[in-house]
N, C-alpha and C. Protein backbone atom coordinates (compact mmCIF):
# COMPACT_ATOMS: atom_id res chain seq x y z
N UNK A 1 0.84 -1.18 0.00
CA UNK A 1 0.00 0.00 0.00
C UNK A 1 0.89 1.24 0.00
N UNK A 2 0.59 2.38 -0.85
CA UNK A 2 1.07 3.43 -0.26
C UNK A 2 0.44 4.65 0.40
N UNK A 3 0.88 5.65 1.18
CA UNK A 3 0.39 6.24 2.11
C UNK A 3 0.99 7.62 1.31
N UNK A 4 -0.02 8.64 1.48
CA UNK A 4 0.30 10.03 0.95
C UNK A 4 -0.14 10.36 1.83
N UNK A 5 0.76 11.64 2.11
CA UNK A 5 0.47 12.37 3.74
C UNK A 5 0.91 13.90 2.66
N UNK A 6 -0.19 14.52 2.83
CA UNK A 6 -0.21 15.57 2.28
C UNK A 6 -0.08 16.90 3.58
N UNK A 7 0.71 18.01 3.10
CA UNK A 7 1.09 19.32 4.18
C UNK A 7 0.72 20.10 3.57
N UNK A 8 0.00 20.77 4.61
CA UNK A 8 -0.76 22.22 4.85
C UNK A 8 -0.35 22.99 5.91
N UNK A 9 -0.55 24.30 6.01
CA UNK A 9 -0.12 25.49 6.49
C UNK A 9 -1.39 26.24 6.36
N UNK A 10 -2.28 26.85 7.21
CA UNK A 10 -3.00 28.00 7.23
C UNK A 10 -3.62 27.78 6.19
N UNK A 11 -4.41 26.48 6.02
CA UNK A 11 -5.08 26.27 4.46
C UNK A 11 -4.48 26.03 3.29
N UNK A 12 -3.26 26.41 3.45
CA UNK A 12 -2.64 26.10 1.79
C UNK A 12 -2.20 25.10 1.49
N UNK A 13 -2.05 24.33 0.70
CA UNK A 13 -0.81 23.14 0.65
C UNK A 13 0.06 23.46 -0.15
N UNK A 14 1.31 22.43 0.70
CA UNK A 14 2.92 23.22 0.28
C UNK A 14 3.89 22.03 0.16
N UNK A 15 2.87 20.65 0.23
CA UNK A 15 3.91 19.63 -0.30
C UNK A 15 3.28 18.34 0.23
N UNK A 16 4.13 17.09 0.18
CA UNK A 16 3.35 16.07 0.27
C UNK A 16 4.58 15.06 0.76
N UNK A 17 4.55 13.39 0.86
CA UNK A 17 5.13 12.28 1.05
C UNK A 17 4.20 11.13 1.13
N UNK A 18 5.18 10.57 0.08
CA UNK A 18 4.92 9.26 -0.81
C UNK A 18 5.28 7.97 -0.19
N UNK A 19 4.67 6.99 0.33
CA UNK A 19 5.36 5.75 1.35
C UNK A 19 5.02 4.61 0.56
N UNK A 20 6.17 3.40 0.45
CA UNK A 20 5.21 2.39 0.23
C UNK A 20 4.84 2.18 -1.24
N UNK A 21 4.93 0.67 -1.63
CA UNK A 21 4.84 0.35 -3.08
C UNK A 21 3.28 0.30 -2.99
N UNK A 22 2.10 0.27 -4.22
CA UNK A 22 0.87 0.29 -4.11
C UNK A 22 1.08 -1.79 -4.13
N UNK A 23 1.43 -1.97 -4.94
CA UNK A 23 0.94 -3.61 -4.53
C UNK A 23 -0.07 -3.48 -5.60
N UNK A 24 -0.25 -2.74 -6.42
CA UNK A 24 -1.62 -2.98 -7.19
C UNK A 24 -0.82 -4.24 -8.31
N UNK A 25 0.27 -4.45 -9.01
CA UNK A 25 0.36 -5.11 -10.43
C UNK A 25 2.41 -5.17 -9.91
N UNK A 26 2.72 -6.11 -10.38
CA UNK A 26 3.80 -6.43 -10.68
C UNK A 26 4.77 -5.25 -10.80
N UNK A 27 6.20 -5.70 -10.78
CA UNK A 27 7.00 -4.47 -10.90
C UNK A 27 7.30 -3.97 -12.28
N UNK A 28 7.06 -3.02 -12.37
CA UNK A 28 7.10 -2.78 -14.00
C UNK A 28 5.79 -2.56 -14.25
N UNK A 29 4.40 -3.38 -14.44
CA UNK A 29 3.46 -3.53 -15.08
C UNK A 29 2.17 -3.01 -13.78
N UNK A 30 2.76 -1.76 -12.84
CA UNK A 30 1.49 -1.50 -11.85
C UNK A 30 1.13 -0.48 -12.19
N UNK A 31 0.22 -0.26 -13.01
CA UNK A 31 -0.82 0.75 -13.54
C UNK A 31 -0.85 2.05 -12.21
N UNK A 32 -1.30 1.78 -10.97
CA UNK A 32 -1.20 2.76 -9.94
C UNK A 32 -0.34 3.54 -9.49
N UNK A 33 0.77 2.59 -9.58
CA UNK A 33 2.57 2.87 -9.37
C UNK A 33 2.65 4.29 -10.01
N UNK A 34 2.40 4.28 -11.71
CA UNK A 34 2.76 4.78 -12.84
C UNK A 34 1.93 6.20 -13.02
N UNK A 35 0.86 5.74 -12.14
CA UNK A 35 -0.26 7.11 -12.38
C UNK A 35 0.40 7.65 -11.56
N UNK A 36 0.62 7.66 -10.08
CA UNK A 36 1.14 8.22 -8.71
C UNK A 36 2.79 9.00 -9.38
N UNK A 37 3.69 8.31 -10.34
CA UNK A 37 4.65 8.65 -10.62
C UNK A 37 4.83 9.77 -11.10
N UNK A 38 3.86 9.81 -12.55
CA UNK A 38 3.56 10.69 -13.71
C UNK A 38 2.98 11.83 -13.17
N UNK A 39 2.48 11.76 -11.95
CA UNK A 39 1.52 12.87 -11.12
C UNK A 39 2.78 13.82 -10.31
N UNK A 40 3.10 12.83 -9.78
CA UNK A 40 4.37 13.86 -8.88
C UNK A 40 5.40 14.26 -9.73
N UNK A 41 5.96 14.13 -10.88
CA UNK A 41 6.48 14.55 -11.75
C UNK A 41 6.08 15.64 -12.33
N UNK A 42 4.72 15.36 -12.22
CA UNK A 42 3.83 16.73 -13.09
C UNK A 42 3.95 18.13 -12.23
N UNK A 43 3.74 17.59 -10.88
CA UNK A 43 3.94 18.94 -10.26
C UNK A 43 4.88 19.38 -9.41
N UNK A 44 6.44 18.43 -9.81
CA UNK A 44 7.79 18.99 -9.61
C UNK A 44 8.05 19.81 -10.72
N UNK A 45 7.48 19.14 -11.98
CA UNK A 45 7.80 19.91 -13.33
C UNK A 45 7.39 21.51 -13.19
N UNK A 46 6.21 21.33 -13.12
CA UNK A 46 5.13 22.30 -13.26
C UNK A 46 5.54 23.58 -12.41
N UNK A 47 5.95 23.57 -10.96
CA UNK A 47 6.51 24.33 -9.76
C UNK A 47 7.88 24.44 -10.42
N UNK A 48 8.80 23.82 -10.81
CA UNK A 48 10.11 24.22 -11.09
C UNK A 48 10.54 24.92 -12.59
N UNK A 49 9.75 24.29 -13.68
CA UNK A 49 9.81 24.98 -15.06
C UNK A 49 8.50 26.33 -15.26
N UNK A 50 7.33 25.79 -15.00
CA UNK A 50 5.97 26.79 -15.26
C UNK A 50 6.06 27.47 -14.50
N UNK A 51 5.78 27.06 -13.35
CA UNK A 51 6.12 28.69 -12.10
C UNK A 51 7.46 29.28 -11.63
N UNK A 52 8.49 29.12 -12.10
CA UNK A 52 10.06 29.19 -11.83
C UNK A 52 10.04 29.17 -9.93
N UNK A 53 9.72 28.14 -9.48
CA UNK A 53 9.70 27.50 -8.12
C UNK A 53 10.95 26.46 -7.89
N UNK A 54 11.36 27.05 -6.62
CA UNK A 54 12.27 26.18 -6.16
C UNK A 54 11.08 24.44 -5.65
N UNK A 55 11.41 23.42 -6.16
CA UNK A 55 10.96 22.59 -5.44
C UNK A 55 11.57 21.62 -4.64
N UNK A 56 11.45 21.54 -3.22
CA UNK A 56 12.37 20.67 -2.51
C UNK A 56 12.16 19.13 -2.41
N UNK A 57 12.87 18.10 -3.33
CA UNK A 57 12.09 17.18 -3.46
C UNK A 57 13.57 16.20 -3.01
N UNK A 58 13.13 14.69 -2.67
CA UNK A 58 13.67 14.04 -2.41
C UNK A 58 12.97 12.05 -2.97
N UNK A 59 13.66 11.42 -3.61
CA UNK A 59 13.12 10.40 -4.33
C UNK A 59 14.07 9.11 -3.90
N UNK A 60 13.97 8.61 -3.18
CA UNK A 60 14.31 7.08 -3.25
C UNK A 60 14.19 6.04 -4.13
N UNK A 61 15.34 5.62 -4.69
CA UNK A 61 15.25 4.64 -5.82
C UNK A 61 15.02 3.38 -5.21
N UNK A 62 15.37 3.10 -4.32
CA UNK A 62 15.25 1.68 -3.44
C UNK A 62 13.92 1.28 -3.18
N UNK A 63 13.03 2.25 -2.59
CA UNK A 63 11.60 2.14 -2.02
C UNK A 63 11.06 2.92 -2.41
N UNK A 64 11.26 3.79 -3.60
CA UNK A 64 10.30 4.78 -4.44
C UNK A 64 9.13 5.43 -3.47
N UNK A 65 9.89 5.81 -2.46
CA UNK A 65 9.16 6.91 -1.45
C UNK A 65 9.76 7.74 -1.76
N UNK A 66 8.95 9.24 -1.49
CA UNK A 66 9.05 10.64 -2.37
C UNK A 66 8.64 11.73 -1.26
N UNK A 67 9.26 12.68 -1.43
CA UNK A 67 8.85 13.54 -0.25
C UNK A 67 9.37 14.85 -1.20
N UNK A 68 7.91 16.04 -0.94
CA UNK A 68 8.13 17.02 -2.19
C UNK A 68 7.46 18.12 -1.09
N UNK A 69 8.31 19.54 -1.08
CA UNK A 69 7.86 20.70 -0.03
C UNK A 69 8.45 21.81 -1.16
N UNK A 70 7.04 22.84 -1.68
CA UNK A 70 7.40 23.84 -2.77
C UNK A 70 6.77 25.11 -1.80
N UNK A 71 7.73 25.85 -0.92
CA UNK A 71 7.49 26.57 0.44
C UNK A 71 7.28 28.33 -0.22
N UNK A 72 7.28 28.28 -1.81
CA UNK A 72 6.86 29.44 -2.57
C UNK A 72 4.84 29.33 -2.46
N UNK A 73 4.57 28.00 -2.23
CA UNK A 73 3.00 28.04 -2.37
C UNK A 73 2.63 28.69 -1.08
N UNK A 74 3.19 28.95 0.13
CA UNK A 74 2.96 29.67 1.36
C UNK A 74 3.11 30.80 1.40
N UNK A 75 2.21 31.55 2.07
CA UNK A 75 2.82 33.86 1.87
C UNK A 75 3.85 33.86 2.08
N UNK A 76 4.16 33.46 3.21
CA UNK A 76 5.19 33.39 4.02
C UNK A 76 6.58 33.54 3.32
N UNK A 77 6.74 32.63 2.65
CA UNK A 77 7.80 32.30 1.60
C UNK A 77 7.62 33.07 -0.54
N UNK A 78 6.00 33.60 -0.35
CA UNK A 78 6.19 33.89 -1.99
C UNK A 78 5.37 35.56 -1.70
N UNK A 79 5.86 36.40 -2.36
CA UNK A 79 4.80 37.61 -2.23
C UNK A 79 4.19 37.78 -2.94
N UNK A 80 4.46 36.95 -4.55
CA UNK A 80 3.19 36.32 -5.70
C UNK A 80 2.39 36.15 -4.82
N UNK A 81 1.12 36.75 -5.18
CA UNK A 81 -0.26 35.64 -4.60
C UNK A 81 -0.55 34.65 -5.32
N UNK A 82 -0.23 35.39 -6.77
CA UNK A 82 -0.69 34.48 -8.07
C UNK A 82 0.02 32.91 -8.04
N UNK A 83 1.07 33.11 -8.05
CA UNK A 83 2.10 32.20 -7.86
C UNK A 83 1.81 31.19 -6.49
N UNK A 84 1.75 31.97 -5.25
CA UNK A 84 1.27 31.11 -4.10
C UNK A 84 0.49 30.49 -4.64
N UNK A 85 -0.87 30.76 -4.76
CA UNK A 85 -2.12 29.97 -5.26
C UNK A 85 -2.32 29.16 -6.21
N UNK A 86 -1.15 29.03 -7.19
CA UNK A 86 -0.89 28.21 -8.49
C UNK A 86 -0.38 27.03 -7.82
N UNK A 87 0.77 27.27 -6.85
CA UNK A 87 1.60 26.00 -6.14
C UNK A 87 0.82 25.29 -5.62
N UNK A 88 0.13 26.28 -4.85
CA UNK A 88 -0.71 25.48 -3.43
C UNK A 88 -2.25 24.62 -4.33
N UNK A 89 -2.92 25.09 -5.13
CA UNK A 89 -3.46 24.33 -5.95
C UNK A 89 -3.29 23.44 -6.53
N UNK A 90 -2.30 23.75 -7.19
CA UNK A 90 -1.27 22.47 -8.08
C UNK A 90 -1.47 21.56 -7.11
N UNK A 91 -1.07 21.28 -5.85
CA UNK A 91 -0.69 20.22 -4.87
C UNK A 91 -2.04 20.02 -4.03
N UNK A 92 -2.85 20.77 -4.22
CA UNK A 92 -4.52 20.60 -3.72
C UNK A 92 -4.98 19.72 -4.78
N UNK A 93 -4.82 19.87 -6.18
CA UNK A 93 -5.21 19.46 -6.87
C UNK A 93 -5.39 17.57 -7.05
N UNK A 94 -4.06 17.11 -6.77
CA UNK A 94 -3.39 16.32 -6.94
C UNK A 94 -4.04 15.64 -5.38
N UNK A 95 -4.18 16.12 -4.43
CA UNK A 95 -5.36 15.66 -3.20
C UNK A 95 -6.58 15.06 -3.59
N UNK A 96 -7.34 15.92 -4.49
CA UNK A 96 -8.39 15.64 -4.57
C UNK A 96 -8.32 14.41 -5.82
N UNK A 97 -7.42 14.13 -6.78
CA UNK A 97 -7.33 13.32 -7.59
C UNK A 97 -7.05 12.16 -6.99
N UNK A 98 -5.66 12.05 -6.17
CA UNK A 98 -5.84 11.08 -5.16
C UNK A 98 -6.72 10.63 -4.06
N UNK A 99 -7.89 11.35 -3.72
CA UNK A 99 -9.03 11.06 -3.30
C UNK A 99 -10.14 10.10 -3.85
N UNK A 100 -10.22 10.33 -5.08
CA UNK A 100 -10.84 9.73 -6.47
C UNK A 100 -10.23 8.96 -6.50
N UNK A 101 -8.74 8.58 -6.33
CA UNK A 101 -8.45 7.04 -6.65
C UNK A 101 -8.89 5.88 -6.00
N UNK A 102 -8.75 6.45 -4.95
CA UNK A 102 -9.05 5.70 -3.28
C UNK A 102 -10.46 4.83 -3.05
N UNK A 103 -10.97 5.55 -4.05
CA UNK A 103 -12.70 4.88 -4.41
C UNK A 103 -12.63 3.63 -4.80
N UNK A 104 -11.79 3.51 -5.89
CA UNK A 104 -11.33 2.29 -6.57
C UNK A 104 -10.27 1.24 -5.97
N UNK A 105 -9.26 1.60 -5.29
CA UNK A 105 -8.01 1.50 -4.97
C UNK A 105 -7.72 1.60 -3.85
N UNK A 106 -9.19 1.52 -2.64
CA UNK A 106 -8.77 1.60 -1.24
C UNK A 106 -8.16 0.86 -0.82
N UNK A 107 -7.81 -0.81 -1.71
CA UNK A 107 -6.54 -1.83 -0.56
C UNK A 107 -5.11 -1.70 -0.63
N UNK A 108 -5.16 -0.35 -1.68
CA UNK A 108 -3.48 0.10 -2.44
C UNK A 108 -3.45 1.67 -1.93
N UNK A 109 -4.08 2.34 -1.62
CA UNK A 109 -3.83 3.61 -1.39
C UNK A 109 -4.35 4.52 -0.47
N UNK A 110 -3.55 5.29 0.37
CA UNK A 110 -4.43 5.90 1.63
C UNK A 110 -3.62 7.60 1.66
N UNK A 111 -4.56 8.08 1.78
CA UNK A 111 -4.39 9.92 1.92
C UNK A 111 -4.86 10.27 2.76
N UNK A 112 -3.70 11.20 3.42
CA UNK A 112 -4.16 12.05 4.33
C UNK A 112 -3.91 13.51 4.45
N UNK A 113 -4.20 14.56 5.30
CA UNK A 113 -3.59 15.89 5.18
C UNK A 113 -3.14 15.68 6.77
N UNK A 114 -2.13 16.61 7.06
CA UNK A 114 -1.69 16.99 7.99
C UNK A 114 -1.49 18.49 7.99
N UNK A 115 -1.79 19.26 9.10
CA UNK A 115 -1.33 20.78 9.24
C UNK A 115 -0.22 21.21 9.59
N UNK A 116 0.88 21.38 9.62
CA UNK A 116 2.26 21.61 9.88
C UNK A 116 2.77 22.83 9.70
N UNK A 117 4.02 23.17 9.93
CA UNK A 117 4.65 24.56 9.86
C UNK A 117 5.82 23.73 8.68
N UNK A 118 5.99 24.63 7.52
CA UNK A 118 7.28 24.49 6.96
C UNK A 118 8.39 23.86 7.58
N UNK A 119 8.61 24.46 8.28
CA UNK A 119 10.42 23.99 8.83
C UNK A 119 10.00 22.92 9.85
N UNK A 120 8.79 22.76 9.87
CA UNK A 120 8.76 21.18 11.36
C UNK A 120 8.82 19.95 10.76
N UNK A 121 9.56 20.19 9.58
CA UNK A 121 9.63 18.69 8.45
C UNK A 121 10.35 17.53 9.70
């Protein structure tokens, strides 16, 4: 199973962590694996090329656990609003998609949010 523990701050979200193989299909051939992959890619891409965002990411090749904090989606850290709200969506977004999976995919996948401060990583 894997476990997404999604971070928030004062409503916004500002990053996430990835645990855990889904177990849905073989190595190589797990359809869930591949969606979850292509997703967090999308919005390292997206924060680091489309919004010129630092993204703080970290990827394990061993256990393909992922841990991603883009601390421009917080005021705190961006004085864009535009920009805040693009990040912090981007990674809201990607909540609610992984929510929708979970329908299908509750013995492979579990989400959660947590409220946190930036630096209490």
């Amino acid at each position: 199973m894997t476990k997404v523990t999604f971070y928030t701050s004062g409503g916004f979200y500002y990053g996430f962590e990835e645990e855990g193989h889904t177990g849905y299909g073989d190595s190589g051939e797990d359809v869930l694996c591949a969606a979850l992959s292509a997703m967090t890619m999308l919005i390292i891409n997206a924060a680091e090329v489309a919004y010129e965002s630092e993204a703080d990411y970290y990827i394990d090749d061993k256990t393909a656990d992922i841990k991603l904090i883009i601390k421009a989606a917080l005021p705190e850290y961006e004085s864009d609003e535009r920009r805040q709200y693009a990040l912090s969506g981007l990674i809201k977004a990607y909540y609610y998609q992984l929510m929708d999976l979970t329908e299908e995919y509750y013995d492979h996948l579990e989400v959660e949010v947590k409220e946190r401060e930036p630096d209490g990583e």
